[in-house]
PDB file of N, CA and C in Angstrom:
ATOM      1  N   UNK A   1     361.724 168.554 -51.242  1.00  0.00           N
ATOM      2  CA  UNK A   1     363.108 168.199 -51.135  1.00  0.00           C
ATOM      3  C   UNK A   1     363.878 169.156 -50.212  1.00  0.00           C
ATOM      4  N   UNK A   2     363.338 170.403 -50.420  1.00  0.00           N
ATOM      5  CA  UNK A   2     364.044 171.457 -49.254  1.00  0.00           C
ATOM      6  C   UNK A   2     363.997 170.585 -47.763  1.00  0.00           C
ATOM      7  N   UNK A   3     363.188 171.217 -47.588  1.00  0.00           N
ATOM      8  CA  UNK A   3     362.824 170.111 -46.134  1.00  0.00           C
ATOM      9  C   UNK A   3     363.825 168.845 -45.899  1.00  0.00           C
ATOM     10  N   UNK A   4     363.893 168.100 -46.588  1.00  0.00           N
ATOM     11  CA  UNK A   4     364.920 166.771 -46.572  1.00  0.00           C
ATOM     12  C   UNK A   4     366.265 167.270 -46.167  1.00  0.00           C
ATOM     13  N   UNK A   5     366.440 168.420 -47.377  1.00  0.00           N
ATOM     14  CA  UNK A   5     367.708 168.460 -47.173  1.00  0.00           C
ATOM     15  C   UNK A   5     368.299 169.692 -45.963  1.00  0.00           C
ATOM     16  N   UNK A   6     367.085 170.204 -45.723  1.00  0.00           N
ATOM     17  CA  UNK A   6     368.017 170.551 -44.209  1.00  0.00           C
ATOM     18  C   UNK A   6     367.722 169.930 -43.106  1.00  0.00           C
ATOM     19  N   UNK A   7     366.742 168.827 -42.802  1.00  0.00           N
ATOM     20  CA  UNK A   7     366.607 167.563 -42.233  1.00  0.00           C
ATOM     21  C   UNK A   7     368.562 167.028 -41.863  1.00  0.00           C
ATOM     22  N   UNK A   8     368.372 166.840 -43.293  1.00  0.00           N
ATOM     23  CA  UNK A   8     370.207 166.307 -43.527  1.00  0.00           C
ATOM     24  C   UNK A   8     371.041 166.558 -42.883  1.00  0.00           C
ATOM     25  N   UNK A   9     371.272 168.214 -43.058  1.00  0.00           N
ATOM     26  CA  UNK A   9     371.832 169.038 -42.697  1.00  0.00           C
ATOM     27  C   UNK A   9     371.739 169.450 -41.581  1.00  0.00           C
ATOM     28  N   UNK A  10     370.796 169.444 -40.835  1.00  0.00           N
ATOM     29  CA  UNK A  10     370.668 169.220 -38.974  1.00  0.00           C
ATOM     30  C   UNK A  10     370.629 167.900 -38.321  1.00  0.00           C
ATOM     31  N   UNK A  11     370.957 166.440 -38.883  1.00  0.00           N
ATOM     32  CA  UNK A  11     370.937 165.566 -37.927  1.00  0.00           C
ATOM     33  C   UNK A  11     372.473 164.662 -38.942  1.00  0.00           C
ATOM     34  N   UNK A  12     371.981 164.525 -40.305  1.00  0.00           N
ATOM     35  CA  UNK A  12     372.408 163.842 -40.742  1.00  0.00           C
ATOM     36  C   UNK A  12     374.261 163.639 -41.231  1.00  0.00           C
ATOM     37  N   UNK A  13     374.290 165.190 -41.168  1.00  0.00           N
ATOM     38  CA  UNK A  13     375.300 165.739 -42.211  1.00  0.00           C
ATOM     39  C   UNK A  13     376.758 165.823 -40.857  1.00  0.00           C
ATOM     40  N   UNK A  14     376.107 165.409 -39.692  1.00  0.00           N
ATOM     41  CA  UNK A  14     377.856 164.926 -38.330  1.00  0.00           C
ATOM     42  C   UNK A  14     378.298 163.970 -39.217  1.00  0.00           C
ATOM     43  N   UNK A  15     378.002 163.065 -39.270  1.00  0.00           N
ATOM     44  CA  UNK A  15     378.612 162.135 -40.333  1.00  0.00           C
ATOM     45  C   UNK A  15     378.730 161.610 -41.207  1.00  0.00           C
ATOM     46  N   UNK A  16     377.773 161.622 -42.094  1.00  0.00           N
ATOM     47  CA  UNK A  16     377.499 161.779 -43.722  1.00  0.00           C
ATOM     48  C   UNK A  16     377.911 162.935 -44.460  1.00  0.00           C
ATOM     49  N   UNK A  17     378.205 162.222 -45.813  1.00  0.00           N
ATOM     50  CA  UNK A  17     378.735 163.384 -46.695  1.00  0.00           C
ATOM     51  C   UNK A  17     376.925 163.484 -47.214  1.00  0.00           C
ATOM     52  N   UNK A  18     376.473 164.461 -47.494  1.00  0.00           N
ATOM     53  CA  UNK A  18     375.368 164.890 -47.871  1.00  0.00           C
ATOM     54  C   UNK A  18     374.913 165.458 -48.889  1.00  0.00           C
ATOM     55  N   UNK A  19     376.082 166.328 -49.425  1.00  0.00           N
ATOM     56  CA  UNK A  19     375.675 167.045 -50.698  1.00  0.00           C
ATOM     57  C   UNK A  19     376.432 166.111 -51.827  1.00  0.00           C
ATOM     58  N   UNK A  20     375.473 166.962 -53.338  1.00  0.00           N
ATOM     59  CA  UNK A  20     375.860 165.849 -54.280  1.00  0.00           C
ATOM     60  C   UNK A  20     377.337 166.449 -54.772  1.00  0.00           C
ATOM     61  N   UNK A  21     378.132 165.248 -54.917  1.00  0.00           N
ATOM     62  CA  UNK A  21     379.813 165.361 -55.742  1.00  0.00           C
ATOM     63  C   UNK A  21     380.629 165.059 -54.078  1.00  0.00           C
ATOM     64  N   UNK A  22     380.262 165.549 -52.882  1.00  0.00           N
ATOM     65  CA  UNK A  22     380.681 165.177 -51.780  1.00  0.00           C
ATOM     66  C   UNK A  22     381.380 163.745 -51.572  1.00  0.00           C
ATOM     67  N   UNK A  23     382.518 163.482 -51.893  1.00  0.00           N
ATOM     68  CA  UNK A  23     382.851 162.241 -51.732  1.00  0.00           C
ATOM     69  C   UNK A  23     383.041 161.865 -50.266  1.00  0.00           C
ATOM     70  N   UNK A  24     383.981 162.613 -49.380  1.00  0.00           N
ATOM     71  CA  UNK A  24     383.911 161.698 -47.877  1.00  0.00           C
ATOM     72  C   UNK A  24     383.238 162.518 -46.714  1.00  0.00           C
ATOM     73  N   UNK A  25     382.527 161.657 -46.392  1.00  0.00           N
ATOM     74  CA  UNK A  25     381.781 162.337 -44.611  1.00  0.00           C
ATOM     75  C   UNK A  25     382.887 162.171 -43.967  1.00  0.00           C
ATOM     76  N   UNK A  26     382.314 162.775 -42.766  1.00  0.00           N
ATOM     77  CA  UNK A  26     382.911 163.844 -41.962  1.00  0.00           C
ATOM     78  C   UNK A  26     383.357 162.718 -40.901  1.00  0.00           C
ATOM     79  N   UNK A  27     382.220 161.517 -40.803  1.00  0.00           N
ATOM     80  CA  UNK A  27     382.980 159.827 -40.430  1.00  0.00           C
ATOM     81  C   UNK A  27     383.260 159.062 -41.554  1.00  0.00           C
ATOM     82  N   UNK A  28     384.525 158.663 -41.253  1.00  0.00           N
ATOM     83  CA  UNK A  28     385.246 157.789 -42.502  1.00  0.00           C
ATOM     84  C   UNK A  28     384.267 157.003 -43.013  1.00  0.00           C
ATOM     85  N   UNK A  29     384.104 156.057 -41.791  1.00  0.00           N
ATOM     86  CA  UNK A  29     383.512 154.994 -42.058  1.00  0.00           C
ATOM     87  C   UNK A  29     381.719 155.172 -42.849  1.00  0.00           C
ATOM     88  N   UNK A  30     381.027 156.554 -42.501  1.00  0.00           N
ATOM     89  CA  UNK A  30     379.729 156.940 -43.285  1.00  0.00           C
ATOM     90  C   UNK A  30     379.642 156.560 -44.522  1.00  0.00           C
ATOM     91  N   UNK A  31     379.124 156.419 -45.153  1.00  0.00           N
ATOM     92  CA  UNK A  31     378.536 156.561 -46.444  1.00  0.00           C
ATOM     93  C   UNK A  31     378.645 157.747 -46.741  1.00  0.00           C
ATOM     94  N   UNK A  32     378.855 158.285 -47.722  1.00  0.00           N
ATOM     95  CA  UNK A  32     378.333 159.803 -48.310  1.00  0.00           C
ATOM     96  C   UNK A  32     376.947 158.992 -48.865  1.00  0.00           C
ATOM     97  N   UNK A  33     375.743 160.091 -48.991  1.00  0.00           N
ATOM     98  CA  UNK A  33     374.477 159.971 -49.662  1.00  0.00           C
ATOM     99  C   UNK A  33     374.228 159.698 -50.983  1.00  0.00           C
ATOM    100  N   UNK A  34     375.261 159.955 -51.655  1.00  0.00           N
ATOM    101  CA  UNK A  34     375.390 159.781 -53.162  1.00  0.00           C
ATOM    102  C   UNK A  34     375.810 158.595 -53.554  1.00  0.00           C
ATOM    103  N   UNK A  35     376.635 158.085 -52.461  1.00  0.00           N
ATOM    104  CA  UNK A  35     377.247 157.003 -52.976  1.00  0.00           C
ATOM    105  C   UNK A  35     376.097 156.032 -52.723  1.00  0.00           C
ATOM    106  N   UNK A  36     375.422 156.392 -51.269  1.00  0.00           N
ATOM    107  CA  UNK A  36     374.400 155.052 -50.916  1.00  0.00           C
ATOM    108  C   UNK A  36     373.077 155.231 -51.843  1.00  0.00           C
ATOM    109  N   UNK A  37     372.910 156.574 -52.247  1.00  0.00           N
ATOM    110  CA  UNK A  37     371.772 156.065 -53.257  1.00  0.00           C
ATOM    111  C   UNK A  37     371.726 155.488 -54.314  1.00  0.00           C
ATOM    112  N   UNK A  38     372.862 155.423 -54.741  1.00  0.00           N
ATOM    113  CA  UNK A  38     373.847 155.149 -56.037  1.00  0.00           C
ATOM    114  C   UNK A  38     374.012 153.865 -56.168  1.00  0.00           C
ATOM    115  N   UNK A  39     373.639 152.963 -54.906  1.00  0.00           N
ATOM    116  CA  UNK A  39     374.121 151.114 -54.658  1.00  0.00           C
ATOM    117  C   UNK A  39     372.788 150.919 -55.425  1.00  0.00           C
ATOM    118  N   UNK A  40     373.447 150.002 -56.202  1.00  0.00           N
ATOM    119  CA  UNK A  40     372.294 148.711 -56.871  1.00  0.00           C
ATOM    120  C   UNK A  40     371.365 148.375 -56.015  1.00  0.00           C
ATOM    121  N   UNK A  41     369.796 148.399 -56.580  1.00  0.00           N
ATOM    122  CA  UNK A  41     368.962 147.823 -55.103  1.00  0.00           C
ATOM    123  C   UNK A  41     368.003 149.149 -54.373  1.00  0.00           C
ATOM    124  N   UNK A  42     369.074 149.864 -54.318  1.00  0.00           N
ATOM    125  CA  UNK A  42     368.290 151.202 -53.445  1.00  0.00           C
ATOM    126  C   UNK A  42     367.438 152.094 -53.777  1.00  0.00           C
ATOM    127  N   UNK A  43     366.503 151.973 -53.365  1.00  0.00           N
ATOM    128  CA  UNK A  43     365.185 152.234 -53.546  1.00  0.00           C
ATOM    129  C   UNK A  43     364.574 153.459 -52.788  1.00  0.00           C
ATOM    130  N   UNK A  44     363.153 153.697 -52.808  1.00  0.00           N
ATOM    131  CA  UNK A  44     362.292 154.291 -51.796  1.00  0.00           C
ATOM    132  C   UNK A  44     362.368 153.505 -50.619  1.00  0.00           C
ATOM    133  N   UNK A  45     361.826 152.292 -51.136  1.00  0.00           N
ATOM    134  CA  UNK A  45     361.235 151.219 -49.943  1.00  0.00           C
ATOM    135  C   UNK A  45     362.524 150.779 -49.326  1.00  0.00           C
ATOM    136  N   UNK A  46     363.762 151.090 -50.190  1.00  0.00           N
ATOM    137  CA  UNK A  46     364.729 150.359 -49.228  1.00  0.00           C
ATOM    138  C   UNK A  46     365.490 151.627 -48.151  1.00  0.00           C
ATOM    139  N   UNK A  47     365.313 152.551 -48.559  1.00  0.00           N
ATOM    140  CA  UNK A  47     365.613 153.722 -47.895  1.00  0.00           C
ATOM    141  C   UNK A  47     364.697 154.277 -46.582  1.00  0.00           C
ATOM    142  N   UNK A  48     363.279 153.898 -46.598  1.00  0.00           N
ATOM    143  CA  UNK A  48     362.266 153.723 -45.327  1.00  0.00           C
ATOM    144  C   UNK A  48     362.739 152.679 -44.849  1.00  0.00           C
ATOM    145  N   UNK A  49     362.953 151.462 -45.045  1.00  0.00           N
ATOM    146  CA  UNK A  49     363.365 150.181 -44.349  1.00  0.00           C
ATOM    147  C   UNK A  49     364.476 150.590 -43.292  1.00  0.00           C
ATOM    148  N   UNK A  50     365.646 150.947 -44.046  1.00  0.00           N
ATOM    149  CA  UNK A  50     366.989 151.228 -43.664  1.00  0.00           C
ATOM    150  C   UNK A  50     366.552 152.404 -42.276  1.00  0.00           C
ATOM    151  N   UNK A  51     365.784 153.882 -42.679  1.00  0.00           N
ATOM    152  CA  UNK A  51     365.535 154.742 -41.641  1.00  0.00           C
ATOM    153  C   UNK A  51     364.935 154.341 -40.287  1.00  0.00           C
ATOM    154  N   UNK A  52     364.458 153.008 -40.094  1.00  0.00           N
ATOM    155  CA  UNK A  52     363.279 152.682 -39.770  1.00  0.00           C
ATOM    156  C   UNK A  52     364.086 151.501 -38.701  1.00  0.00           C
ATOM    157  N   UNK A  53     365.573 151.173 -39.222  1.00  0.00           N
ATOM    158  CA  UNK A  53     365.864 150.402 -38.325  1.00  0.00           C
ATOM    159  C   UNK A  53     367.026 150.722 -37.646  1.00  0.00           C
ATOM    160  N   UNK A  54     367.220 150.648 -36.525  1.00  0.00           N
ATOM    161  CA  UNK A  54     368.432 150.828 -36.061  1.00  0.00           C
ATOM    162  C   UNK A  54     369.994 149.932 -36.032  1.00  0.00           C
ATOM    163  N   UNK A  55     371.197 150.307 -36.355  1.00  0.00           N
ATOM    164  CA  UNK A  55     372.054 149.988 -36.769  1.00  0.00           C
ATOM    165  C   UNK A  55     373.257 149.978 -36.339  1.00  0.00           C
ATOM    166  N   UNK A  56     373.993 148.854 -35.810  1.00  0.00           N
ATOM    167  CA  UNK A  56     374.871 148.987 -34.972  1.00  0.00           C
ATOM    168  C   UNK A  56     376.294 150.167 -35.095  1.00  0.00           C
ATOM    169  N   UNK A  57     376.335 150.984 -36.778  1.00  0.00           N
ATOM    170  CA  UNK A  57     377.576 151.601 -36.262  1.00  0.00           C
ATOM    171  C   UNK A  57     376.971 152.920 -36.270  1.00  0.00           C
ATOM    172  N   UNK A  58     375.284 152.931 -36.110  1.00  0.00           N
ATOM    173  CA  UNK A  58     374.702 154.507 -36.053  1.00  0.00           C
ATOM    174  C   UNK A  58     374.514 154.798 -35.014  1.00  0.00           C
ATOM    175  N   UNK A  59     374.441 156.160 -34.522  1.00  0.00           N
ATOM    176  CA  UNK A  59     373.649 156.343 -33.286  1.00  0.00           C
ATOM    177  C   UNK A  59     372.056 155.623 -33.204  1.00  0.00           C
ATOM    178  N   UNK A  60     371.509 155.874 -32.185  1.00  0.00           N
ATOM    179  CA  UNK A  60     370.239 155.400 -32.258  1.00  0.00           C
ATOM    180  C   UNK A  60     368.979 156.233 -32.430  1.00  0.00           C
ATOM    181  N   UNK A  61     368.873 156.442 -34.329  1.00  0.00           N
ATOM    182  CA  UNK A  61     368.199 157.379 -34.747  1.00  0.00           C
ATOM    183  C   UNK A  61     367.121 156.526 -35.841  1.00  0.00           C
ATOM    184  N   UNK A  62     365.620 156.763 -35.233  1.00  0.00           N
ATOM    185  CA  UNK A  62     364.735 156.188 -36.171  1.00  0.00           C
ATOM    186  C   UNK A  62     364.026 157.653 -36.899  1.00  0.00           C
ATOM    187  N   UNK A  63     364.218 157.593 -38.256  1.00  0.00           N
ATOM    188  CA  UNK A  63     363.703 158.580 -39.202  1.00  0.00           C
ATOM    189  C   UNK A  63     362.025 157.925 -39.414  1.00  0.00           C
ATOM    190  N   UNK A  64     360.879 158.553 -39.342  1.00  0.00           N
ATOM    191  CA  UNK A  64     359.817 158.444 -39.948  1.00  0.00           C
ATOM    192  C   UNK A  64     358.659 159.289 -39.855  1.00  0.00           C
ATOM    193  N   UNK A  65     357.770 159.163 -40.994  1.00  0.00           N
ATOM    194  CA  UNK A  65     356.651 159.881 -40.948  1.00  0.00           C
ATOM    195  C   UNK A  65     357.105 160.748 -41.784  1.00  0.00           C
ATOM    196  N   UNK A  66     356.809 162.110 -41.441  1.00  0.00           N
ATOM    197  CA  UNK A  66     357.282 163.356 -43.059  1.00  0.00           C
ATOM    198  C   UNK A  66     358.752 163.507 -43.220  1.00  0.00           C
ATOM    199  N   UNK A  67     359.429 163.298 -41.873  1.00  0.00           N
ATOM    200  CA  UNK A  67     360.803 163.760 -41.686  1.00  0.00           C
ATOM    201  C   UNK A  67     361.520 162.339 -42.414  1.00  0.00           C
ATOM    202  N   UNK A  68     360.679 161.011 -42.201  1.00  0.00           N
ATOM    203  CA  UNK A  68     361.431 160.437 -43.349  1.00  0.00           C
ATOM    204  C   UNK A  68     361.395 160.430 -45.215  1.00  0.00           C
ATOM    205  N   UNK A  69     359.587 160.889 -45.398  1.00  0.00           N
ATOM    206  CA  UNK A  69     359.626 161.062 -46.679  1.00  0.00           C
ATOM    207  C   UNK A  69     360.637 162.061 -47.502  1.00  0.00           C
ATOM    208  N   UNK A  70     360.820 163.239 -46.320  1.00  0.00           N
ATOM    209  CA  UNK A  70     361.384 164.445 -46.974  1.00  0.00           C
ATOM    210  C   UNK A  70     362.955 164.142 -46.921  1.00  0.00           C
ATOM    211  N   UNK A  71     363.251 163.224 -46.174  1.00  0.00           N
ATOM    212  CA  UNK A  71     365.014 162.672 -46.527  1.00  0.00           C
ATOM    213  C   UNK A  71     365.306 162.480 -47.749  1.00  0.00           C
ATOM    214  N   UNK A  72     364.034 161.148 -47.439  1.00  0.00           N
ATOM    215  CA  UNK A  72     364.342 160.318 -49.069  1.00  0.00           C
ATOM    216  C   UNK A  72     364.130 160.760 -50.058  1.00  0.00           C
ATOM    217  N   UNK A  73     363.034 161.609 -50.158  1.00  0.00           N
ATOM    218  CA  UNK A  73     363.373 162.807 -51.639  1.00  0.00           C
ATOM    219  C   UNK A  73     364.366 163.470 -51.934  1.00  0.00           C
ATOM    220  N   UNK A  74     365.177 163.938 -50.891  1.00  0.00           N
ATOM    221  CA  UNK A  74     366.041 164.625 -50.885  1.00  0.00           C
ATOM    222  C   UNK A  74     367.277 163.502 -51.419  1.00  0.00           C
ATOM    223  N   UNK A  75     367.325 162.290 -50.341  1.00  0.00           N
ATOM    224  CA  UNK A  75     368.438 161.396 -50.837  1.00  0.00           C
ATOM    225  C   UNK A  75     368.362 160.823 -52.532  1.00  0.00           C
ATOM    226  N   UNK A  76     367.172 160.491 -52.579  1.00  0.00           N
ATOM    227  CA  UNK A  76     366.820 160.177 -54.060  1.00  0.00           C
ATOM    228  C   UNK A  76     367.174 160.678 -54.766  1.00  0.00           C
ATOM    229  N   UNK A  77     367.333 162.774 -54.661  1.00  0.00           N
ATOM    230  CA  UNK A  77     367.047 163.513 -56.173  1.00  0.00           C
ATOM    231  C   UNK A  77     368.851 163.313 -56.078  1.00  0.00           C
ATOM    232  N   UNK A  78     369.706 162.781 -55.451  1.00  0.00           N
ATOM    233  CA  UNK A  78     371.271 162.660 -55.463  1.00  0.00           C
ATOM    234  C   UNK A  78     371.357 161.067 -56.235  1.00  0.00           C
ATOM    235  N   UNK A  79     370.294 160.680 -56.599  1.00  0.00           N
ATOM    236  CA  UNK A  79     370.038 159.523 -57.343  1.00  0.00           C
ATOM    237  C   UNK A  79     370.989 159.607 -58.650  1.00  0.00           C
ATOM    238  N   UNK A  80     372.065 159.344 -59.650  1.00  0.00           N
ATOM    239  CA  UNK A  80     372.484 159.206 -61.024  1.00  0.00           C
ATOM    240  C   UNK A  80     371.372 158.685 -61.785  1.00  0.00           C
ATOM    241  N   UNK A  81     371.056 159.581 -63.101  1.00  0.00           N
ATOM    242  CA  UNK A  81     369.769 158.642 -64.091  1.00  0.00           C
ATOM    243  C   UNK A  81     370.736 157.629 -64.808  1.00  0.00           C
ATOM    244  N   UNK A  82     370.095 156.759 -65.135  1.00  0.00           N
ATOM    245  CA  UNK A  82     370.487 155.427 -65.220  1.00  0.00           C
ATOM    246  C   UNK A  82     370.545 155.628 -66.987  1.00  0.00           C
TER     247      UNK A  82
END
């Protein structure tokens, strides 16, 4: 999870809110990480899907291989237990 989260913290964290309780990124319009792991639905597999594709209000950044596993651990452990 280390790894992930300074992954985060060097690409992710211009415009995402990143850490957990962080309510607004640094772009309005971002997601904070907590909130998007937090959506109904969101998964592992939906979190590789999502890294994996490019997106019209992101830059053009494809996450994969270790640098994506170690996100999504990282985004995950900001997961709420249910």
């Amino acid at each position: 999870m280390r790894k992930g989260h300074e992954f985060a913290k060097s690409i992710c964290a211009r415009c995402h809110a990143i850490e957990a309780g962080q309510k607004l990124s640094p772009v309005k319009a971002a997601t904070p990480f907590e909130v998007f792991v937090n959506t109904p639905g969101v998964n592992r597999l939906a979190l590789l899907v999502f890294l994996q594709t490019p997106h019209p209000t992101m830059p053009n950044l494809i996450v994969a291989g270790e640098d994506a596993d170690d996100v999504i651990a990282y985004m995950l452990s900001l997961k709420k237990a249910d």
